[in-house]
Protein backbone atom coordinates (compact mmCIF):
# COMPACT_ATOMS: atom_id res chain seq x y z
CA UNK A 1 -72.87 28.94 -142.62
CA UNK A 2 -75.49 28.94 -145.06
CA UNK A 3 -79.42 28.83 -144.45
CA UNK A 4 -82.19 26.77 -145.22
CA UNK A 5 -84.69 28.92 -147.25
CA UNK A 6 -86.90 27.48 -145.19
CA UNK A 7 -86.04 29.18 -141.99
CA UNK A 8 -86.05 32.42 -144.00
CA UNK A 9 -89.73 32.00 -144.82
CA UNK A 10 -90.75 30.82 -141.84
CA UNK A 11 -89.00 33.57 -140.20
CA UNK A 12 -89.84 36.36 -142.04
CA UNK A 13 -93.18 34.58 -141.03
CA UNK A 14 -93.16 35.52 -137.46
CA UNK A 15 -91.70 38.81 -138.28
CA UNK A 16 -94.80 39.56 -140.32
CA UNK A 17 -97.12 38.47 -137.37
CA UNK A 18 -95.08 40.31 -134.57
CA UNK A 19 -95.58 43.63 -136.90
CA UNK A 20 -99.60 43.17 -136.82
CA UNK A 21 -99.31 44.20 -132.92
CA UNK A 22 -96.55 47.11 -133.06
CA UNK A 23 -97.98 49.86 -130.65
CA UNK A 24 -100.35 47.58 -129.30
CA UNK A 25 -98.54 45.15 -127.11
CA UNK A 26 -96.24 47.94 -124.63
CA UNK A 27 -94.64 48.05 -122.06
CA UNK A 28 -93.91 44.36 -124.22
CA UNK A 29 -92.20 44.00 -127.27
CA UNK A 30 -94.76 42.28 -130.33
CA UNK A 31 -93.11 38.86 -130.67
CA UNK A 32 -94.01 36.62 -133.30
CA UNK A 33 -93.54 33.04 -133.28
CA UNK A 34 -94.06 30.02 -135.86
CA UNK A 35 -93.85 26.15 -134.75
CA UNK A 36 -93.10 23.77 -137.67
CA UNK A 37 -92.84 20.27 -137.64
CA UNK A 38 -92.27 17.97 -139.97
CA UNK A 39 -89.00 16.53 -141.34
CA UNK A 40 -87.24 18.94 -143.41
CA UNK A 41 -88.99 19.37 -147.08
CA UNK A 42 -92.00 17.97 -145.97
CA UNK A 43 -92.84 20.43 -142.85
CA UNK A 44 -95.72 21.97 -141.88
CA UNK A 45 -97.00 24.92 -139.97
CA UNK A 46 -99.05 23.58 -136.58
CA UNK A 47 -99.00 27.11 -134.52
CA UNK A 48 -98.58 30.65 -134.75
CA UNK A 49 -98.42 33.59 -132.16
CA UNK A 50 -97.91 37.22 -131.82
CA UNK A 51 -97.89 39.06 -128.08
CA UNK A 52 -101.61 39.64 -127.23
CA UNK A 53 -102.59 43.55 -126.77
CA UNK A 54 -101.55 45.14 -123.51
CA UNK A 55 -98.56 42.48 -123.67
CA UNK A 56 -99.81 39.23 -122.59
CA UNK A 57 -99.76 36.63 -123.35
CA UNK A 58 -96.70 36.80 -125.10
CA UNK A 59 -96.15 35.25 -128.96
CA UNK A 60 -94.64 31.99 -127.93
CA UNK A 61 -96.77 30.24 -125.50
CA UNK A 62 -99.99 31.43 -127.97
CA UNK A 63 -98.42 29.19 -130.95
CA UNK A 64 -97.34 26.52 -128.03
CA UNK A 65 -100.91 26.14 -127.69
CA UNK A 66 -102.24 26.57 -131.07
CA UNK A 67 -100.05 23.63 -132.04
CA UNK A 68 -100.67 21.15 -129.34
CA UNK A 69 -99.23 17.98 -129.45
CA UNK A 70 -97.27 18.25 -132.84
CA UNK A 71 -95.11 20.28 -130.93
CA UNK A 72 -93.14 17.70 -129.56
CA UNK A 73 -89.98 17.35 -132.05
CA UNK A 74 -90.78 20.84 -133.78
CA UNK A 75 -88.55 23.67 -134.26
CA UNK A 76 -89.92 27.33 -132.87
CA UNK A 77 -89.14 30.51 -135.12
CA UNK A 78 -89.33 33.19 -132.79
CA UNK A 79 -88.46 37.08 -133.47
CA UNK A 80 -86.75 37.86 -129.88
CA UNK A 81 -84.88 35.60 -127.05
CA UNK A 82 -87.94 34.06 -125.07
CA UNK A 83 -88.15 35.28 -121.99
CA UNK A 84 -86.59 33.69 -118.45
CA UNK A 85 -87.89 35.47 -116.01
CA UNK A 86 -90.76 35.28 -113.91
CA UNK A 87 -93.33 38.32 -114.37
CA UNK A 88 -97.59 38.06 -114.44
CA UNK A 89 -97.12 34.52 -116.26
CA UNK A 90 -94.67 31.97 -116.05
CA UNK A 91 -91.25 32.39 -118.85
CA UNK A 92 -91.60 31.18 -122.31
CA UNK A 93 -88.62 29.03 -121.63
CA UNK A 94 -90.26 27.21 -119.09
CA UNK A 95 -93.62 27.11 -121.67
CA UNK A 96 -91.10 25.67 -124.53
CA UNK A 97 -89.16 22.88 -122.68
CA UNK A 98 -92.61 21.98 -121.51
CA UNK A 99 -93.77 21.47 -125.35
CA UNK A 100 -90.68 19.27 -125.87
CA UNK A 101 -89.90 21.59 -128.78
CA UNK A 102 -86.43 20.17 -130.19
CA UNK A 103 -85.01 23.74 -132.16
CA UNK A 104 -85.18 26.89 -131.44
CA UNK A 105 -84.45 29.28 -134.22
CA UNK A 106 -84.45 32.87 -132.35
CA UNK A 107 -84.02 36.30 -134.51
CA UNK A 108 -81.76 38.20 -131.68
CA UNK A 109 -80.68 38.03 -127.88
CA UNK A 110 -83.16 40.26 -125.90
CA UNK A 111 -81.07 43.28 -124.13
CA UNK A 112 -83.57 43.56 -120.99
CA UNK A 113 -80.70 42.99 -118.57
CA UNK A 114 -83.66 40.22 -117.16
CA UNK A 115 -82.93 38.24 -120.16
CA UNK A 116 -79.97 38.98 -121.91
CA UNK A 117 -79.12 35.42 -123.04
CA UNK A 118 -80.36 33.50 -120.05
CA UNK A 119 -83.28 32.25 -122.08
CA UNK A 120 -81.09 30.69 -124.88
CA UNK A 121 -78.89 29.05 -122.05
CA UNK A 122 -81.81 28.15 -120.49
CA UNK A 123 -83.22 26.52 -123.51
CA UNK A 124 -79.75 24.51 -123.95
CA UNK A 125 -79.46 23.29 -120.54
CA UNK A 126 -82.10 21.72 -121.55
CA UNK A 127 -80.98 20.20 -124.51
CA UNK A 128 -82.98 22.10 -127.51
CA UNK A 129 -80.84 23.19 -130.01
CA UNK A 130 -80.38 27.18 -130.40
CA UNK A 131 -79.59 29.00 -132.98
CA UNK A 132 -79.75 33.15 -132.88
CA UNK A 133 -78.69 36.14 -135.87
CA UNK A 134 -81.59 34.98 -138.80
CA UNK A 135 -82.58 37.83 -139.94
CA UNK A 136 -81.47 39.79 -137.03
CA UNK A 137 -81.28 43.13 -138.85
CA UNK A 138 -84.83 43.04 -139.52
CA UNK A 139 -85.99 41.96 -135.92
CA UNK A 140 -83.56 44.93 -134.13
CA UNK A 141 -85.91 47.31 -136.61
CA UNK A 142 -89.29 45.67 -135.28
CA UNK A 143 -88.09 45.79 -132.00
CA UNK A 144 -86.24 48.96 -131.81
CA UNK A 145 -88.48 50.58 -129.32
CA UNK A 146 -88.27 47.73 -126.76
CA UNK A 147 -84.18 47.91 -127.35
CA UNK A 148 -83.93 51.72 -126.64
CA UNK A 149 -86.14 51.51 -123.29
CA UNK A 150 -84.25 48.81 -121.86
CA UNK A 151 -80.69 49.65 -123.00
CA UNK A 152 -80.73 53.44 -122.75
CA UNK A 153 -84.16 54.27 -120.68
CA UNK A 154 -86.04 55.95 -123.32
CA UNK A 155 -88.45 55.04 -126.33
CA UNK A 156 -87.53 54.68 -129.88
CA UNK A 157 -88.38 57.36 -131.65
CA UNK A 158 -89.67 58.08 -135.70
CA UNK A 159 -89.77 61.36 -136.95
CA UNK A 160 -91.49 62.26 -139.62
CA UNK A 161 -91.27 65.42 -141.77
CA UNK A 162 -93.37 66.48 -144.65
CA UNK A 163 -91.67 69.14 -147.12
CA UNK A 164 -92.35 71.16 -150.71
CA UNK A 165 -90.04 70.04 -153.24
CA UNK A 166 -88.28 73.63 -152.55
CA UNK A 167 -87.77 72.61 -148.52
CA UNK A 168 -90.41 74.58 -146.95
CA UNK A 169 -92.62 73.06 -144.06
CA UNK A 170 -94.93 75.87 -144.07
CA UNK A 171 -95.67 79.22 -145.67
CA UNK A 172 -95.21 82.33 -144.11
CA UNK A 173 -98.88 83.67 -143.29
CA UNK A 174 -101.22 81.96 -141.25
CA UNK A 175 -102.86 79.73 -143.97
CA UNK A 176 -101.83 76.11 -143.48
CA UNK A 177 -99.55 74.24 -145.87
CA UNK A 178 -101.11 71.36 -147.46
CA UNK A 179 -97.93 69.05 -148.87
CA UNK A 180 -98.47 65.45 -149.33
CA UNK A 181 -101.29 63.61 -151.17
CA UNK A 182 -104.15 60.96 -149.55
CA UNK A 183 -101.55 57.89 -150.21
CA UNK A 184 -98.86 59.73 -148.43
CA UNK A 185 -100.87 60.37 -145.62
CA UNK A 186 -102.34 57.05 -145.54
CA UNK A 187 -98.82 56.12 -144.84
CA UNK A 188 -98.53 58.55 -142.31
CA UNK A 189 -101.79 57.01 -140.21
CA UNK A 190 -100.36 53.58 -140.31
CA UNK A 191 -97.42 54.77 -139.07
CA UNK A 192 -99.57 56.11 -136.31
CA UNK A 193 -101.40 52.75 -135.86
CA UNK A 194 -98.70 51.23 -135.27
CA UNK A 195 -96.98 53.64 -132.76
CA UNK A 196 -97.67 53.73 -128.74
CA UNK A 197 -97.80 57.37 -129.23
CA UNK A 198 -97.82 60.18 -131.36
CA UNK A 199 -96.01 62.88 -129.97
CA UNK A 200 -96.26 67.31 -130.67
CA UNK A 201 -95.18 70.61 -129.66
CA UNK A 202 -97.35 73.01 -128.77
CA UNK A 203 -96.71 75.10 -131.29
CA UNK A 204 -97.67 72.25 -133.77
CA UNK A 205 -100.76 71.84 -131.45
CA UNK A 206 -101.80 75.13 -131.25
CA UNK A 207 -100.78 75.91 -135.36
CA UNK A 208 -102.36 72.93 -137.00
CA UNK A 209 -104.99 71.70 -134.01
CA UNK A 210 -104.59 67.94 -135.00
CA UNK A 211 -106.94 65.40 -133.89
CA UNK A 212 -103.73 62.68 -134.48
CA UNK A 213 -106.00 59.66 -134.89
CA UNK A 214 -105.81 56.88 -136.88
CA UNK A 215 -108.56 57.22 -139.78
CA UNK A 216 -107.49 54.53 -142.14
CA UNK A 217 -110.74 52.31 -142.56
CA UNK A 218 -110.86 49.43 -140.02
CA UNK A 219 -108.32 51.09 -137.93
CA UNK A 220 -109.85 53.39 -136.13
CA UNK A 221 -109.73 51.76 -132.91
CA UNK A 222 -105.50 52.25 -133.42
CA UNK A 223 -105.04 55.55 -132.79
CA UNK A 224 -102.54 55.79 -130.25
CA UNK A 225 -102.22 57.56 -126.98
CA UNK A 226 -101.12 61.80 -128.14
CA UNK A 227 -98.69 63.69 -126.61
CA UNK A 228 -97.80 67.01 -126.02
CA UNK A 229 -95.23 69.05 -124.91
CA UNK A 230 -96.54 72.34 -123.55
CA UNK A 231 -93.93 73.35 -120.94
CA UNK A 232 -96.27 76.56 -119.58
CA UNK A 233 -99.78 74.36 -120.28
CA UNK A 234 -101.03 77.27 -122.77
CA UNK A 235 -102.78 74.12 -124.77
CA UNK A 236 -105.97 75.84 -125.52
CA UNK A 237 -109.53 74.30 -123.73
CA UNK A 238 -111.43 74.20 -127.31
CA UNK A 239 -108.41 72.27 -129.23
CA UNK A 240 -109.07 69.38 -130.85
CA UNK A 241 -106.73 67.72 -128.68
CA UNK A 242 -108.93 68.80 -125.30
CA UNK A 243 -112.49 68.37 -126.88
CA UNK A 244 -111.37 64.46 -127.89
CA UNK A 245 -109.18 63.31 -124.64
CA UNK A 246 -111.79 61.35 -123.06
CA UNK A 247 -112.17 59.07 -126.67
CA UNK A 248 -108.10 58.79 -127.32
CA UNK A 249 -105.93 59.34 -124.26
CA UNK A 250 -103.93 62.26 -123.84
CA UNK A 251 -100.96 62.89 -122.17
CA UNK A 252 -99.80 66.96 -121.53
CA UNK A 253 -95.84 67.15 -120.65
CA UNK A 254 -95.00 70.31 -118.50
CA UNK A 255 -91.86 71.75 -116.58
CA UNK A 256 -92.33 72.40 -112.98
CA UNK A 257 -92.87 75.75 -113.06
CA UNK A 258 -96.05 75.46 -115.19
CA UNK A 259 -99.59 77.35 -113.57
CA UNK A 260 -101.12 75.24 -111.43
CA UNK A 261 -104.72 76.26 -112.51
CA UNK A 262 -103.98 75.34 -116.14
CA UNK A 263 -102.93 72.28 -114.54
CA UNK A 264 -106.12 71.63 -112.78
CA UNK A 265 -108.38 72.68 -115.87
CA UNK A 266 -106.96 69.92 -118.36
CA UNK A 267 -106.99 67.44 -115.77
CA UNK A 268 -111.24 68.75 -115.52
CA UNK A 269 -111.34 68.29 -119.73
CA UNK A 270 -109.95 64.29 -119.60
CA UNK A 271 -106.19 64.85 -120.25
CA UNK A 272 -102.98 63.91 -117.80
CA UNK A 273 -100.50 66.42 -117.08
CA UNK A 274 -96.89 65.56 -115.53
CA UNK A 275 -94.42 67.62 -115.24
CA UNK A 276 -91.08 66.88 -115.79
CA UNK A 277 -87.30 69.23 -115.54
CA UNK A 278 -86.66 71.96 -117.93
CA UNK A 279 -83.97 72.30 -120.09
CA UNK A 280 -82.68 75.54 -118.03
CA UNK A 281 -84.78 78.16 -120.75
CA UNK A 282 -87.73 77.31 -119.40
CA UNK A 283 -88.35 74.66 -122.01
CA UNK A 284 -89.35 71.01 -121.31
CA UNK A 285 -86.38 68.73 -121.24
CA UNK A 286 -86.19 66.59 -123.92
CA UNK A 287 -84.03 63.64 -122.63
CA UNK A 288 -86.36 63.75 -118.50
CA UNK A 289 -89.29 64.20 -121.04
CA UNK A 290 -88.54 60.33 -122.93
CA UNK A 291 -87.31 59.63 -119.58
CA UNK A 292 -91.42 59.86 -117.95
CA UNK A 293 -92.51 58.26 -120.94
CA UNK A 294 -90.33 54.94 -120.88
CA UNK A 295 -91.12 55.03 -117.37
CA UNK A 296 -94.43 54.77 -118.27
CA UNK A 297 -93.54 51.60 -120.52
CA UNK A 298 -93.97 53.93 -123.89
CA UNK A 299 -91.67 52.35 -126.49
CA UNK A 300 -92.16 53.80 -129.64
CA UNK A 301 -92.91 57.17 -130.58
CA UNK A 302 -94.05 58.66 -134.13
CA UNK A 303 -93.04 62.27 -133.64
CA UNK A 304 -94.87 64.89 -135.87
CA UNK A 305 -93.95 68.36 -133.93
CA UNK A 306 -92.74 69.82 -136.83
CA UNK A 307 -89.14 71.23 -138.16
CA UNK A 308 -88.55 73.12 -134.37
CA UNK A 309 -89.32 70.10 -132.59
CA UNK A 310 -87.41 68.21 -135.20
CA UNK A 311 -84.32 70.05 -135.08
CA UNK A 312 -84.15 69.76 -130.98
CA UNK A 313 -84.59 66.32 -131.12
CA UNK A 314 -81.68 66.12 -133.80
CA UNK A 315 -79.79 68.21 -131.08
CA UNK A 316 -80.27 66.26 -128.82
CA UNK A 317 -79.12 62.84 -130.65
CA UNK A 318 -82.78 61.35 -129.89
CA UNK A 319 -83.83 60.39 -133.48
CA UNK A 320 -83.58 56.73 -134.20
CA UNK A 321 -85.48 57.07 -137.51
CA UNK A 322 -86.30 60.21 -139.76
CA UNK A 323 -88.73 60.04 -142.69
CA UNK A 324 -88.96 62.80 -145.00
CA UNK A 325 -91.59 63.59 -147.44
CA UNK A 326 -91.14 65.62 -150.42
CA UNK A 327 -94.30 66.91 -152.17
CA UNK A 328 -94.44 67.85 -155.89
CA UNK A 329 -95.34 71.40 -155.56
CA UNK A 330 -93.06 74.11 -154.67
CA UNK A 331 -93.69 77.56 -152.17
CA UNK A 332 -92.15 79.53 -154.52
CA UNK A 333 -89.95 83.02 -153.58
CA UNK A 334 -92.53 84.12 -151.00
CA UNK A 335 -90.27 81.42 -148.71
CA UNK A 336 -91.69 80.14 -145.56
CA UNK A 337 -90.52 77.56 -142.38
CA UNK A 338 -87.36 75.42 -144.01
CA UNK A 339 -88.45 71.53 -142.85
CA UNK A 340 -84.80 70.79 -142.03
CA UNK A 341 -82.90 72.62 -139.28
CA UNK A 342 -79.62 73.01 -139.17
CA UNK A 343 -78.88 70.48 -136.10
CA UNK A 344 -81.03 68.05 -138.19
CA UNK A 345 -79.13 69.11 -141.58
CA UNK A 346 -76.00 67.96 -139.89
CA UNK A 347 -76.88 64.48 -138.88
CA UNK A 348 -77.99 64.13 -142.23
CA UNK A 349 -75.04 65.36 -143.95
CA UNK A 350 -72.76 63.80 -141.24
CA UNK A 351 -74.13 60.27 -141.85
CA UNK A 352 -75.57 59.62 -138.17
CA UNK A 353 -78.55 59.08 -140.19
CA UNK A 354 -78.38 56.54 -142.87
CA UNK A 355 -81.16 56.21 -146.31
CA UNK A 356 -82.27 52.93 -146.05
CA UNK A 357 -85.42 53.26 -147.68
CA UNK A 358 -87.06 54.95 -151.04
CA UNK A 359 -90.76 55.10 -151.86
CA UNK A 360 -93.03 56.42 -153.91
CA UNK A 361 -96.81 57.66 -152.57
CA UNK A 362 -98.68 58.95 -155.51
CA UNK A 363 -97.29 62.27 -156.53
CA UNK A 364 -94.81 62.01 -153.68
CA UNK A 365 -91.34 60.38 -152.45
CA UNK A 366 -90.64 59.19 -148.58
CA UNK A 367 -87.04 58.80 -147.88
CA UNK A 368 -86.41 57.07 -144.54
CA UNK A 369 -83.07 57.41 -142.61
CA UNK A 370 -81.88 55.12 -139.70
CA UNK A 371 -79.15 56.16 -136.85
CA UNK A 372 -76.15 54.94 -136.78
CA UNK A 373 -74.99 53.84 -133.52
């Protein structure tokens, strides 16, 4: 069945306006939603909507309003199956038949077991006329994270992975590697902005001592909540990550076994420590580690621990996106940390992850790769 460029456009429309509020709008997904009305050729936009920061209101009821009246008769684009159930508001199905909106034009089904096609029957019960899959490929990508923490109880998660053109992530001495260039890691920080959290290793912590902020102009207020795993709490009390926890929250992720005292003295300097299971090494556990943090209603993570952290993630089978960087310069025979580990190497070379995207940044090339379920 073929489809009206105009429900492309419009759309791609609320795909654009759901992406403003990525890492903004969790435990929520960041729907967007377009009401047009109009007969066809002659249409016009009355209302637009994205889900509100901190996840209500959500993206439908917002354009509902905007548009008013001219509702009635119009067709809602909308980037995820409205929701049916009863939470702090009332369902957007209930919000929709209400408007006397005629068509509904939905992306994809929602898998939150609350949902789960119950808002499209809903919607035709009451005799608007659904239709799902436009540009569905595009919405699962937007809402990946919400997908993975309903489905399989853990957020999505984007690694990221800078590298020399020769494959080294860092030299061998103690001076650190700079690889990419300012557009590059402009990238990077609006990757960040749009993240619920950026999340380390201590070794990455106590190598690099990031800030992991947002520092793009105008987006400062974006950076997102910073974790770390430190299974034995040695994160040091004059880190950049301690002296700024009381302006961007900070989360510490321990095993059981970790000191008490070191415990007690981060929780003194503004950060939250929980601890979670180790991994039987003494190691946090990766998989009870996402575990804690979808409990927490953390859906997407922008991971930049480095190649160790990179490669147990790989191990584990928890990478849902991988973007590697390649800067122009090389290390040269002195050698250093190789960026890709062999666990990683092997989902790359296996096909679990997929290229799906090329750019160029400047003086550098970002290849991103997408699982394959």
């Amino acid at each position: 069945m073929s489809v009206p460029p105009s429900d492309a456009r419009y759309m791609r429309l609320a795909l654009a306006l759901g992406q403003r509020h990525l890492g903004r709008t969790w435990p929520n997904p960041s729907v967007g939603a377009v009401v047009v009305a109009g007969p066809p050729g002659a249409e016009r936009i009355v209302g637009q909507g994205v889900t509100a920061p901190g996840g209500r209101p959500h993206g439908e009821p917002l354009a509902l309003v905007q548009a008013g009246q001219a509702a009635r008769g119009a067709t809602l684009y909308v980037t995820l199956e409205p929701c049916s159930h009863h939470g702090r508001t009332p369902p957007c199905t209930e919000a929709i038949v209400a408007a006397g909106i005629a068509r509904v034009v939905s992306a994809i089904e929602d898998p939150d077991p609350r949902v789960a096609g119950r808002g499209h029957a809903l919607l035709r019960e009451a005799g608007i006329a659904v239709e799902t899959g436009l540009l569905a490929d595009m919405a699962r990508r937007d809402h990946l994270g919400h997908i993975r923490r309903v489905t399989t109880g853990r957020p999505a998660i984007h690694l990221k992975l800078a590298r020399t053109r020769d494959g080294f992530a860092a030299a061998s001495g103690p001076e650190r590697l700079r690889i990419t260039g300012p557009v590059a890691d402009g990238a990077v920080h609006l990757w960040r902005a749009h993240a619920d959290a950026i999340l380390v290793g201590i070794g990455t912590a106590r190598a690099d001592d990031p800030s992991l902020t947002v520092r793009l102009p105008g987006l400062a207020q974006r950076s997102p909540q910073r974790v770390v795993l430190d299974s034995r709490l040695v994160l040091q009390p004059q880190s950049v990550l301690v002296r700024t926890a009381h302006d961007v929250p900070t989360l510490v992720l321990a095993t059981r076994g970790a000191p008490a005292h070191a415990k007690r003295m981060l929780e003194s300097m503004g950060l939250e420590v929980v601890r979670v299971a180790d991994d039987g090494q003494g190691r946090v556990d990766l998989s009870a580690a996402l575990a804690a943090l979808a409990e927490r209603g953390l859906t997407r993570l922008c991971s930049e621990g480095g190649p160790r952290l990179a490669d147990a993630l790989a191990e584990a089978d928890l990478i849902d996106l991988c973007t590697l960087m390649t800067g122009p310069s090389e290390l040269g025979p002195t050698g250093g940390l190789p960026a890709i580990g062999p666990h990683l190497r092997a989902l790359l070379d296996g096909g679990r992850l997929r290229a799906v995207e090329a750019r160029t940044l400047g003086p550098d090339r970002a290849v991103t790769y997408e699982r394959i379920d």
